[in-house]
C-alpha atoms as a PDB file:
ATOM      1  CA  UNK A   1     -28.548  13.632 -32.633  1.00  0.00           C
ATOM      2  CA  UNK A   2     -30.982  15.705 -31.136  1.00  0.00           C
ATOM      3  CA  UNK A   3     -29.752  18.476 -28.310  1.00  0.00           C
ATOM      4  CA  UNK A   4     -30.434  21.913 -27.289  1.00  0.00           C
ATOM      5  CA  UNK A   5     -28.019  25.052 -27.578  1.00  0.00           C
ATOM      6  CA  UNK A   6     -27.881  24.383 -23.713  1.00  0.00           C
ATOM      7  CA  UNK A   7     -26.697  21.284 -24.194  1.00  0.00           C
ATOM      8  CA  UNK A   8     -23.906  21.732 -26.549  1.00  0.00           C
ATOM      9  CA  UNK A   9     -22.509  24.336 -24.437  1.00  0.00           C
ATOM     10  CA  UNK A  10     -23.019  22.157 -21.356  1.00  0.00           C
ATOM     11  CA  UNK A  11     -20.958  19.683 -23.263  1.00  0.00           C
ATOM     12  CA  UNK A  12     -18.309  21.761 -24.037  1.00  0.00           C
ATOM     13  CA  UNK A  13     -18.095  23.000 -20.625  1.00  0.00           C
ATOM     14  CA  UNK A  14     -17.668  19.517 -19.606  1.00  0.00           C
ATOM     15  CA  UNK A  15     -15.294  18.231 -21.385  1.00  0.00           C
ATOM     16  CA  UNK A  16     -13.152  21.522 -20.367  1.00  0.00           C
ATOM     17  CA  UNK A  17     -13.917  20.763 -16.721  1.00  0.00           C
ATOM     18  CA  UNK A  18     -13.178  17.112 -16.940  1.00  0.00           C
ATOM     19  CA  UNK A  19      -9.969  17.573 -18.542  1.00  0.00           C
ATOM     20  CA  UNK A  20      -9.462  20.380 -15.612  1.00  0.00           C
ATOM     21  CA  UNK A  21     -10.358  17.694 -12.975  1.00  0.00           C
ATOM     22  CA  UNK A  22      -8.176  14.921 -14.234  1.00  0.00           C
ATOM     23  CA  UNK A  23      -5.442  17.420 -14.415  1.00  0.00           C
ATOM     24  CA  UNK A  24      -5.259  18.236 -10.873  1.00  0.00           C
ATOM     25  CA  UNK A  25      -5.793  14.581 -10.088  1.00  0.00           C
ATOM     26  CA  UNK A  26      -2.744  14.362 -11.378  1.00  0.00           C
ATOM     27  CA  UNK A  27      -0.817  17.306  -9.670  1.00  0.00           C
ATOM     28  CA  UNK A  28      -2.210  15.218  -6.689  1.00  0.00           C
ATOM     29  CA  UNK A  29      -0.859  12.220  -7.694  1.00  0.00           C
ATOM     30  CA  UNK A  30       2.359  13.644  -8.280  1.00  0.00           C
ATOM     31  CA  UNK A  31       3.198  15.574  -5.191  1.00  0.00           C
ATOM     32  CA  UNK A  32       6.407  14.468  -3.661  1.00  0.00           C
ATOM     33  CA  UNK A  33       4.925  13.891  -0.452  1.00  0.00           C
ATOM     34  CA  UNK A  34       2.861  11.035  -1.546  1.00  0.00           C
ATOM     35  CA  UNK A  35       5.551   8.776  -2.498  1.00  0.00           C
ATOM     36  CA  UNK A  36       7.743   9.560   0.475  1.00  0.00           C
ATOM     37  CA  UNK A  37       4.987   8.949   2.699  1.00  0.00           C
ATOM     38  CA  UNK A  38       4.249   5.472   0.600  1.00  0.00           C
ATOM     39  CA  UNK A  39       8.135   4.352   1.092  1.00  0.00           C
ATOM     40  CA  UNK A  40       8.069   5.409   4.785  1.00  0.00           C
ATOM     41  CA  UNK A  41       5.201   3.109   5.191  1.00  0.00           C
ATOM     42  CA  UNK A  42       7.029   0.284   3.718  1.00  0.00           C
ATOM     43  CA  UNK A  43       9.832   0.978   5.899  1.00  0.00           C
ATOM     44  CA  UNK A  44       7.780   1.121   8.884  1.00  0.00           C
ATOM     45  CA  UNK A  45       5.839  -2.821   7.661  1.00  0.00           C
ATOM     46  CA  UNK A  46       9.257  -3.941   7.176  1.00  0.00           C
ATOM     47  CA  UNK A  47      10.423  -3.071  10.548  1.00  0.00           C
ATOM     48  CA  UNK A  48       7.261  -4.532  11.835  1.00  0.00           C
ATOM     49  CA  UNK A  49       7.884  -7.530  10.546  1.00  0.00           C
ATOM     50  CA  UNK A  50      11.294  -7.933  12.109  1.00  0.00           C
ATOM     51  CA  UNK A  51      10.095  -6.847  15.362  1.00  0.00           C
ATOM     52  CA  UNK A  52       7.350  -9.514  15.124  1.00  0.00           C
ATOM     53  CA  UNK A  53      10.175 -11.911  14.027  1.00  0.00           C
ATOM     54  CA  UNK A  54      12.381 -10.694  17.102  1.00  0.00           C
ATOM     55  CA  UNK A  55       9.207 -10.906  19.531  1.00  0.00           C
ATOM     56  CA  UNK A  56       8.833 -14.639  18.456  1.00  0.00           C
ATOM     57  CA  UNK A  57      12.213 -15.690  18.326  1.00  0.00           C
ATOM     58  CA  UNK A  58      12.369 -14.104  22.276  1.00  0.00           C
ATOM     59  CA  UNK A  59       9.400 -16.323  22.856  1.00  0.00           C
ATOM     60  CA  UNK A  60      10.785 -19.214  21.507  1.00  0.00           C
ATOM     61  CA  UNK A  61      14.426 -18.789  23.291  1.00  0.00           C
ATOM     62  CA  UNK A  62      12.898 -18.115  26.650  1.00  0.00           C
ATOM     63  CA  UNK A  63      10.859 -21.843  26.416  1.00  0.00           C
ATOM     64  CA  UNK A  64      14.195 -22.985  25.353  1.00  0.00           C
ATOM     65  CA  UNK A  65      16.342 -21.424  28.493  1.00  0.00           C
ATOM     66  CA  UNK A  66      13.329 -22.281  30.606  1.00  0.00           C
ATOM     67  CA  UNK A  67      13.535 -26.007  29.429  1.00  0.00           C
ATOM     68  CA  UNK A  68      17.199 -26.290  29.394  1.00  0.00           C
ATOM     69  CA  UNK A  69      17.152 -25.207  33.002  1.00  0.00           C
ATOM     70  CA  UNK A  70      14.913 -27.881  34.535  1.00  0.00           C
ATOM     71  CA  UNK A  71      17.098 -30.239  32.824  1.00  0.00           C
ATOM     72  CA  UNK A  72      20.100 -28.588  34.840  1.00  0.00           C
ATOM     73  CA  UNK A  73      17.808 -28.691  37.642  1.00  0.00           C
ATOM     74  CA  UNK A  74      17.019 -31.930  37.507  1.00  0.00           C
ATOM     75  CA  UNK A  75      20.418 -33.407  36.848  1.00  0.00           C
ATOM     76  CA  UNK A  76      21.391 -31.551  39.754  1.00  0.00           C
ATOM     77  CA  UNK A  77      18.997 -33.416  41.750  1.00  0.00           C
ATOM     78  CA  UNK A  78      20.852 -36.938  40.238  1.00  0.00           C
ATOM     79  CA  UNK A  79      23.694 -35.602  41.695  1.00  0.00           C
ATOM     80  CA  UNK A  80      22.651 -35.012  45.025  1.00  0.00           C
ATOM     81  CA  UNK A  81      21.480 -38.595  45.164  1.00  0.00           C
ATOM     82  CA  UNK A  82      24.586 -39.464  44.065  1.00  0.00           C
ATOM     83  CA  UNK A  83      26.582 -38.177  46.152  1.00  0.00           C
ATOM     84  CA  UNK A  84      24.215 -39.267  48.720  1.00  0.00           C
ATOM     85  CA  UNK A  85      24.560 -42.677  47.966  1.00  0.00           C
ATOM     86  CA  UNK A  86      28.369 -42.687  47.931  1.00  0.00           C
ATOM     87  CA  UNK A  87      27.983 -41.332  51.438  1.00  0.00           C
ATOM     88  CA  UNK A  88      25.636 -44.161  52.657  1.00  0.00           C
ATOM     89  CA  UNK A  89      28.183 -46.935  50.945  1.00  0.00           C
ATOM     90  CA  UNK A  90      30.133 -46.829  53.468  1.00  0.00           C
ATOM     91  CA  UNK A  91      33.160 -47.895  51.407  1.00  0.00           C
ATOM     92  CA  UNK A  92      31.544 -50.090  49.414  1.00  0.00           C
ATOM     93  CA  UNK A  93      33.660 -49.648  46.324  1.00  0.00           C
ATOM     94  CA  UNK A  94      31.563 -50.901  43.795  1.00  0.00           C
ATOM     95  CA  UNK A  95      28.820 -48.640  44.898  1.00  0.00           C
ATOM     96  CA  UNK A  96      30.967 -45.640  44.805  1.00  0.00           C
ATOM     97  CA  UNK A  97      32.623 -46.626  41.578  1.00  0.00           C
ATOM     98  CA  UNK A  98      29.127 -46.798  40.263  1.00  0.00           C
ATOM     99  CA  UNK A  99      27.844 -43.490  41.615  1.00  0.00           C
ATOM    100  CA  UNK A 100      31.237 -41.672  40.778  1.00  0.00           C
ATOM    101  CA  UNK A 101      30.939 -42.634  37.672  1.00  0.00           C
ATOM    102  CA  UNK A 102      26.928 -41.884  37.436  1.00  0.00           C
ATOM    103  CA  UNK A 103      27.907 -37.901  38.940  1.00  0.00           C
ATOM    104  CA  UNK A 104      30.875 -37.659  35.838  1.00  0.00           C
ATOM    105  CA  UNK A 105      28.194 -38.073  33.723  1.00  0.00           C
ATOM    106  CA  UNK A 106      26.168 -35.875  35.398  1.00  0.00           C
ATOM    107  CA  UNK A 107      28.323 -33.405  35.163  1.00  0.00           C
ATOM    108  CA  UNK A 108      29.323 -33.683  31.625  1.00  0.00           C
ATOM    109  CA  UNK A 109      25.690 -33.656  31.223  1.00  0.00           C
ATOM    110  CA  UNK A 110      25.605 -30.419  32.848  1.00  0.00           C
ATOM    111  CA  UNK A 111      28.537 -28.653  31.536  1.00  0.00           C
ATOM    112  CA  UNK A 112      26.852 -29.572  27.795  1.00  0.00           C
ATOM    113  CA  UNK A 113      23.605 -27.257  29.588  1.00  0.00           C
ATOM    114  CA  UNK A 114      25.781 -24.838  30.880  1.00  0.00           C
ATOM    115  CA  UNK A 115      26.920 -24.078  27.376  1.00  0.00           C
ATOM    116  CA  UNK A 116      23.650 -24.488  25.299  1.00  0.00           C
ATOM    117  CA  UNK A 117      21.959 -22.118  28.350  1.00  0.00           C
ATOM    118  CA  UNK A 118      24.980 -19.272  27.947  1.00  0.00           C
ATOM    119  CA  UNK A 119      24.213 -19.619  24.388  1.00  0.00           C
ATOM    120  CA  UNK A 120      20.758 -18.909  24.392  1.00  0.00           C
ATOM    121  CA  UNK A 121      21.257 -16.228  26.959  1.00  0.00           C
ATOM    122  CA  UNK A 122      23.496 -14.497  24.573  1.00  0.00           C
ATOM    123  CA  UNK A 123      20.928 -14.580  22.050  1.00  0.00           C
ATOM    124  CA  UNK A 124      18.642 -13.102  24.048  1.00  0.00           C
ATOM    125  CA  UNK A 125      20.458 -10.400  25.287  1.00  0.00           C
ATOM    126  CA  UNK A 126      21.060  -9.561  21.555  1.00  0.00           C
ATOM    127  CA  UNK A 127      17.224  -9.517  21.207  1.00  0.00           C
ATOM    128  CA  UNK A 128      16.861  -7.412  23.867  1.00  0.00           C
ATOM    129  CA  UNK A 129      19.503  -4.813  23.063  1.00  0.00           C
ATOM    130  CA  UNK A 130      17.606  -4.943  19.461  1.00  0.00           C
ATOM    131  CA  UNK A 131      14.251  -4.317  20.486  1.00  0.00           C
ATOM    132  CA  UNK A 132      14.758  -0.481  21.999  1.00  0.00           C
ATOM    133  CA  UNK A 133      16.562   0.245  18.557  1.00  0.00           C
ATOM    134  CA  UNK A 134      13.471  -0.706  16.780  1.00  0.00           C
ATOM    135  CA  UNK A 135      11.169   0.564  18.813  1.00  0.00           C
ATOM    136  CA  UNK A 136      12.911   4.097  18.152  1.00  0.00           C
ATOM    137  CA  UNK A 137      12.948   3.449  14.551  1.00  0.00           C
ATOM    138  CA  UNK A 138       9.458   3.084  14.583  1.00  0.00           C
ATOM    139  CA  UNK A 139       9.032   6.115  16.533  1.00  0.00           C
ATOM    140  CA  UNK A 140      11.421   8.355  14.228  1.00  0.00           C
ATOM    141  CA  UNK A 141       8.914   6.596  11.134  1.00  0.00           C
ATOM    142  CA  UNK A 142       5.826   8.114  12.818  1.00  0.00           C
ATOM    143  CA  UNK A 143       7.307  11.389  12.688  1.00  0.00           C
ATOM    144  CA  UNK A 144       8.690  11.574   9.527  1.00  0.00           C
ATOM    145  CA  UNK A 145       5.316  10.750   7.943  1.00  0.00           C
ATOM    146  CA  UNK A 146       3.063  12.738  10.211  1.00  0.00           C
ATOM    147  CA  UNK A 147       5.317  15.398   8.604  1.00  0.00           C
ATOM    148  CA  UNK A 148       5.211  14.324   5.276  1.00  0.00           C
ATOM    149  CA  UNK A 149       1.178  14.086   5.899  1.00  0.00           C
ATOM    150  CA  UNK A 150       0.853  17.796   7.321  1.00  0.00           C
ATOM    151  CA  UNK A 151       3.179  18.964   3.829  1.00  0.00           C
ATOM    152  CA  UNK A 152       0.938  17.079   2.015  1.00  0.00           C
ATOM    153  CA  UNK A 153      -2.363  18.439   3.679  1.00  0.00           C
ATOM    154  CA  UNK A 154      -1.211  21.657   2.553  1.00  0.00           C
ATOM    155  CA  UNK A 155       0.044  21.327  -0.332  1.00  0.00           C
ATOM    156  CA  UNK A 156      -2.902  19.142  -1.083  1.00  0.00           C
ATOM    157  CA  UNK A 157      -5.686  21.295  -0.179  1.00  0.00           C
ATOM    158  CA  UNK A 158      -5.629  23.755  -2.571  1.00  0.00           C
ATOM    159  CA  UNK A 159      -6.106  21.262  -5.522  1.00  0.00           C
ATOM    160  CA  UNK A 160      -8.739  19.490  -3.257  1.00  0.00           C
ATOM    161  CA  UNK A 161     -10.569  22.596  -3.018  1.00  0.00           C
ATOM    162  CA  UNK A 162     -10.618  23.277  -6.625  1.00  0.00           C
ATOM    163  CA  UNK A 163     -11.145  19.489  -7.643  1.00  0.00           C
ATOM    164  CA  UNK A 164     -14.076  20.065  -5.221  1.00  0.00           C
ATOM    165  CA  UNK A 165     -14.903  23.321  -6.623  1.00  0.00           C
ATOM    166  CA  UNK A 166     -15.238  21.685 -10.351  1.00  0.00           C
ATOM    167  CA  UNK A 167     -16.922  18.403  -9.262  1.00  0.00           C
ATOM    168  CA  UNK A 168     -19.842  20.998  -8.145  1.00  0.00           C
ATOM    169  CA  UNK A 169     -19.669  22.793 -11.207  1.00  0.00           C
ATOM    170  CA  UNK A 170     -20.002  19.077 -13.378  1.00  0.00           C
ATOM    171  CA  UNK A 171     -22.810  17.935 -11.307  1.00  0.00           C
ATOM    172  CA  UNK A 172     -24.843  21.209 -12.368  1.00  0.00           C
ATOM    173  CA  UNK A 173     -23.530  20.732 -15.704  1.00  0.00           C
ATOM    174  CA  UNK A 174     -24.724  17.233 -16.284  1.00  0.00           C
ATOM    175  CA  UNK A 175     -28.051  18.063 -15.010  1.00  0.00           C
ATOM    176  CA  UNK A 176     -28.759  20.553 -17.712  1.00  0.00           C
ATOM    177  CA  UNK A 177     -27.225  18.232 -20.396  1.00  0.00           C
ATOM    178  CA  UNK A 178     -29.523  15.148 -19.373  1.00  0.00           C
ATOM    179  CA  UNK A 179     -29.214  11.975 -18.427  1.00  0.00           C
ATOM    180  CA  UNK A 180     -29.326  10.264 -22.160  1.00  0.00           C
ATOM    181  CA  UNK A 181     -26.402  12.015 -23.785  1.00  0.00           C
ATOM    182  CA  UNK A 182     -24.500  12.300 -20.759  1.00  0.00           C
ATOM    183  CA  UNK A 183     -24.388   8.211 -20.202  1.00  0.00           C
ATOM    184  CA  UNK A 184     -23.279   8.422 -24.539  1.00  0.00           C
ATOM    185  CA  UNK A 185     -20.763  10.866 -22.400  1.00  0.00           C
ATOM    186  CA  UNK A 186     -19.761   9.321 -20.071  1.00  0.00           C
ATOM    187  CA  UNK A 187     -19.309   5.243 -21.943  1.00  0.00           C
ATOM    188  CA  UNK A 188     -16.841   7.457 -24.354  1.00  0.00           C
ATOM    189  CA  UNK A 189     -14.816   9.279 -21.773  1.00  0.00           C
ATOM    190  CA  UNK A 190     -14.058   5.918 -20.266  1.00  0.00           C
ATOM    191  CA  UNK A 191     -13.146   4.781 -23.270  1.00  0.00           C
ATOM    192  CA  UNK A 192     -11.288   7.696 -24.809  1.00  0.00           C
ATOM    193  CA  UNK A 193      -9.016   8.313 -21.921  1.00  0.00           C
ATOM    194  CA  UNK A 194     -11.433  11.400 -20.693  1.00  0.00           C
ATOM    195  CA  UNK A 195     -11.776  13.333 -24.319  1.00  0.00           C
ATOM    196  CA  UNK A 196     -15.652  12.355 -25.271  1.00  0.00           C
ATOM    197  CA  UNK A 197     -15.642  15.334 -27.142  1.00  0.00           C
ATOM    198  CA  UNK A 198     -14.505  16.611 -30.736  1.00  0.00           C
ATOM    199  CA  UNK A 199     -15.546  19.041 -33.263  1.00  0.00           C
ATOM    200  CA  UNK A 200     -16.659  19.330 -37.143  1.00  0.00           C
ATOM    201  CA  UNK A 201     -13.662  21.186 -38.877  1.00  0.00           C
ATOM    202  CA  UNK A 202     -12.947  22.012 -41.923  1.00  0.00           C
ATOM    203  CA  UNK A 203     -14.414  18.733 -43.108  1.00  0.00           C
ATOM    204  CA  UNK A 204     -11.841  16.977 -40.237  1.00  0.00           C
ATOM    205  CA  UNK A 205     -12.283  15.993 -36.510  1.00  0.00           C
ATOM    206  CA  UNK A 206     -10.652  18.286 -34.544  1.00  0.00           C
ATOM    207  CA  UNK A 207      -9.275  15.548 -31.906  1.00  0.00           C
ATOM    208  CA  UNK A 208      -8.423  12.748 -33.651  1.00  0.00           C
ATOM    209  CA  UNK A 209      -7.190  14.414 -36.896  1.00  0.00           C
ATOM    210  CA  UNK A 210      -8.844  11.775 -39.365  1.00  0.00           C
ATOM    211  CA  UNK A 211     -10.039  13.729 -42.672  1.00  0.00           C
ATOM    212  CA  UNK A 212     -13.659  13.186 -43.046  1.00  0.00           C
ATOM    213  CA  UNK A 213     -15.179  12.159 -46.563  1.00  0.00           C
ATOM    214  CA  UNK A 214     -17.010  15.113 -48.311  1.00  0.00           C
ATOM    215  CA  UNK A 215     -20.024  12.552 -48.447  1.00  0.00           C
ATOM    216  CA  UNK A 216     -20.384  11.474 -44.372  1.00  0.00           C
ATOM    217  CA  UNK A 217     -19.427  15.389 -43.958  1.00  0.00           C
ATOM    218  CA  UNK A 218     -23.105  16.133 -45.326  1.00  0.00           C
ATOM    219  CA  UNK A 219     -24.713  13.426 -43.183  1.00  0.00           C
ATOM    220  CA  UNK A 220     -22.896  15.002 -40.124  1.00  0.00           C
ATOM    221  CA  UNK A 221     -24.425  18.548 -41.342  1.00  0.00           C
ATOM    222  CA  UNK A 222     -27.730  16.780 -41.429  1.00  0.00           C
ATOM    223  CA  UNK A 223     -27.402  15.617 -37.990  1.00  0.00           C
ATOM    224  CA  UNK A 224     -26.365  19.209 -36.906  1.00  0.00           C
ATOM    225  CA  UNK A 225     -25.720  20.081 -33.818  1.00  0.00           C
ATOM    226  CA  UNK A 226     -24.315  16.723 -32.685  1.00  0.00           C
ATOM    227  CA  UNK A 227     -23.476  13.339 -33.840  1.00  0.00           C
ATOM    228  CA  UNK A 228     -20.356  11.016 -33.569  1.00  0.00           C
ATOM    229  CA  UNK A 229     -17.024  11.307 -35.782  1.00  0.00           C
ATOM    230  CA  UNK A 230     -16.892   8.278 -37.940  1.00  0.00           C
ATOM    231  CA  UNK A 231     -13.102   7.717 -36.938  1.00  0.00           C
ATOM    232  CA  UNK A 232     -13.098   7.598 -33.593  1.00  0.00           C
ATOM    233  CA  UNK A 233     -16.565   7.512 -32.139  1.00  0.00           C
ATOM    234  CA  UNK A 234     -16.432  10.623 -30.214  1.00  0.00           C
ATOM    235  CA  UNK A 235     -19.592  12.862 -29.747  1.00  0.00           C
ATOM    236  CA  UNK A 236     -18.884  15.732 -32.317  1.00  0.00           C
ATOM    237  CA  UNK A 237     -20.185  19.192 -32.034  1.00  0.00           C
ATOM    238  CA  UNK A 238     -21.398  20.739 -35.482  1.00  0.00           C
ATOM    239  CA  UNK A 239     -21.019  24.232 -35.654  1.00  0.00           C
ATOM    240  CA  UNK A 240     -23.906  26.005 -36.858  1.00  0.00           C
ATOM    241  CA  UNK A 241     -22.089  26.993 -40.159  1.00  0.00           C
ATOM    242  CA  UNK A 242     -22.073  23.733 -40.952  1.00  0.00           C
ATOM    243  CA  UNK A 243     -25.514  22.861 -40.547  1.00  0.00           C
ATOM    244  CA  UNK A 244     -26.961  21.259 -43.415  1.00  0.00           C
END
């Protein structure tokens, strides 16, 4: 494979700063901060959610007091009319019979209210008392992870400023290796879990280990500087004593 001295050391450069990249890509990935800040932000959706389930229950309760109380209401109306009408019977006893009766009905029907209304009220005083707690827990979330975000920020930055520093450096490296071998590059680092690289030695490829047979050694030599390792397809380097 054709390539300049330029070239192979570009390569070789790369492949050291690529490794170096996904390296601190890691340390980034595994600084405490990041997890605690992803498990406070569950917390905080899960507390979300109940406050949303809180908020609608409230909603629904309220309709539910509001209904039950114009059913009071209006029972309470029956009984004035009621009562009115025993009033006007003027000892009529089957009209008061019949309207004493009508109001003990009315008031069972009321006392049922009663109890269905201090029920519901109940439950929403509970939701009330609820919702300051939450909305403190919420608040005591924000400030755990804007903490967790500022120790991260620091920590961070220092291996975002030298991930930054190398991503320059790869850039200016890939332009002097050229476009064709760095896509060959590039398709085998994705492939090769970031090592596109290997060299000729000793007849053995120094990555993968694989022994190489004398015979494709000497085609490799022909191909001098760079071809691919027969085992496992990474661009290999052939050292000048090697060449064929």
């Amino acid at each position: 494979m054709q390539a300049t001295s330029d070239q192979i050391i570009g390569l070789t450069k790369l492949q050291h700063v690529d490794l170096s990249i996904a390296q601190l890509a890691r340390g980034l990935d595994a600084l405490p901060q990041k997890q605690k800040i992803a498990d406070v932000r569950a917390k905080r959706r899960a507390i979300e959610q109940k406050r949303e389930a809180l908020a609608s229950a409230r909603e629904q309760a309220e309709s539910q007091l509001a209904c039950l109380r114009s059913q009071d209401d209006a029972e309470a109306g029956k009984a004035v009319l009621a009562q009115q009408a025993i009033e006007a019977a003027s000892g009529d006893y089957r009209v008061v019979s019949a309207r004493s009766e009508e109001l003990d009905e009315i008031a069972q029907r009321r006392e049922g209210l009663a109890a269905r209304i201090d029920e519901i009220s109940s439950r929403l005083a509970e939701i009330a008392g609820m919702e300051p707690q939450i909305g403190t827990m919420l608040a005591r979330l924000d400030e755990r992870e804007a903490e967790l975000v500022e120790a991260y920020r620091r920590e961070g930055g220092a291996i975002l400023a030298k991930k930054s520093e190398l991503e320059r450096e790869r850039r200016v490296l890939a332009e002097t290796i050229g476009a064709p071998i760095m896509d060959r590059y590039e398709r085998i680092a994705q492939a090769k879990q970031g090592v596109a690289l290997c060299h000729l030695v000793d007849g053995a490829c120094n990555t993968c280990r694989a022994h190489i047979d004398p015979s494709r050694v000497l085609i490799l030599r022909s191909e001098y500087p760079l071809s691919l390792c027969p085992h496992c397809g990474r661009l290999m380097v052939v050292d000048r004593r090697y060449a064929g």
